[in-house]
Protein backbone atom coordinates (compact mmCIF):
# COMPACT_ATOMS: atom_id res chain seq x y z
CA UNK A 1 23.37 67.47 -4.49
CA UNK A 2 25.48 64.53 -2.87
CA UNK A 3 26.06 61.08 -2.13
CA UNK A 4 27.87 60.15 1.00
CA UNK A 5 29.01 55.91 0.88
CA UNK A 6 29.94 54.65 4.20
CA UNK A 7 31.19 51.19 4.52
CA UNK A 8 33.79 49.53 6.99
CA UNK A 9 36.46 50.06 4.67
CA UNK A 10 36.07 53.82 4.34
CA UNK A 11 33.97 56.44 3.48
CA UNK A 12 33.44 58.73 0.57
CA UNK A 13 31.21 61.76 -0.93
CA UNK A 14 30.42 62.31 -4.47
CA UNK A 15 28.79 65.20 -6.11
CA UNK A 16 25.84 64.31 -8.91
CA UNK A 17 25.48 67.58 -10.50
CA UNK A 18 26.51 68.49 -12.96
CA UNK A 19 28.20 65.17 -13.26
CA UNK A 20 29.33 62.71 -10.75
CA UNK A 21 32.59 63.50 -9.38
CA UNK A 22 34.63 62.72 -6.03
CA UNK A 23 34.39 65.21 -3.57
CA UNK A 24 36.48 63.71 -0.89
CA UNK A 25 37.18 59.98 0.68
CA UNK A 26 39.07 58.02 3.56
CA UNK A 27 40.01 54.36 3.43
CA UNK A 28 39.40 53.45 -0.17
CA UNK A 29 41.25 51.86 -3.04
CA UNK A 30 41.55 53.80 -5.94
CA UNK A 31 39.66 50.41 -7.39
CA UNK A 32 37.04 50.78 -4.82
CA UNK A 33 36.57 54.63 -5.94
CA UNK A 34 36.51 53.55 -9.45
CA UNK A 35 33.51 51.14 -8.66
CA UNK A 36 32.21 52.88 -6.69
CA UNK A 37 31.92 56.17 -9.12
CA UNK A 38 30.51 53.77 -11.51
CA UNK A 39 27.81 52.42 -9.23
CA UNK A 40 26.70 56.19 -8.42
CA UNK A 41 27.02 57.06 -12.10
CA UNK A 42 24.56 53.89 -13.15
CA UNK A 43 22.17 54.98 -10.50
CA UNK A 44 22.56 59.03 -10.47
CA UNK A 45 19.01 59.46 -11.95
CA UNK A 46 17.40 57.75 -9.04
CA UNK A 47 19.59 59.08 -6.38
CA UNK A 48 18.87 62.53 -7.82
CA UNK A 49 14.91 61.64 -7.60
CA UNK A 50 15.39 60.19 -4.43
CA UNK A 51 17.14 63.60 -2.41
CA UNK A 52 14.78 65.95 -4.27
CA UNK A 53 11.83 63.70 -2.56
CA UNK A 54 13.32 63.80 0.32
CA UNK A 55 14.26 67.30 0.68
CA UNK A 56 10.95 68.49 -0.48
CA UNK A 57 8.91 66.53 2.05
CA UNK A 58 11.16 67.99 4.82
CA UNK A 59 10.21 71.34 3.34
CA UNK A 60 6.72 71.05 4.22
């Protein structure tokens, strides 16, 4: 499971399992990656909810 963040400054991907970590990323600040890592961290649970929802409805 992933997270893709697009913004206008850049873009980046982060695995959630088995723990959040930077995949790959274009454009950021190290600063931005570090807040950004925290904000997926904070809400990994829900994300993590959220694709298996998602993935299961497509399923059927």
């Amino acid at each position: 499971m992933h997270v893709h963040i697009i913004s206008p400054d850049g873009e980046a991907k982060f695995w959630l399992e088995p723990a959040v970590e930077l995949v790959n990323y274009t454009g950021f600040s190290k600063r931005q990656l570090r807040t950004l890592q925290k904000i997926v961290e904070r809400h990994r649970n829900e994300i993590i909810k959220e694709w298996k929802e998602h993935f299961k409805a497509r399923n059927n």
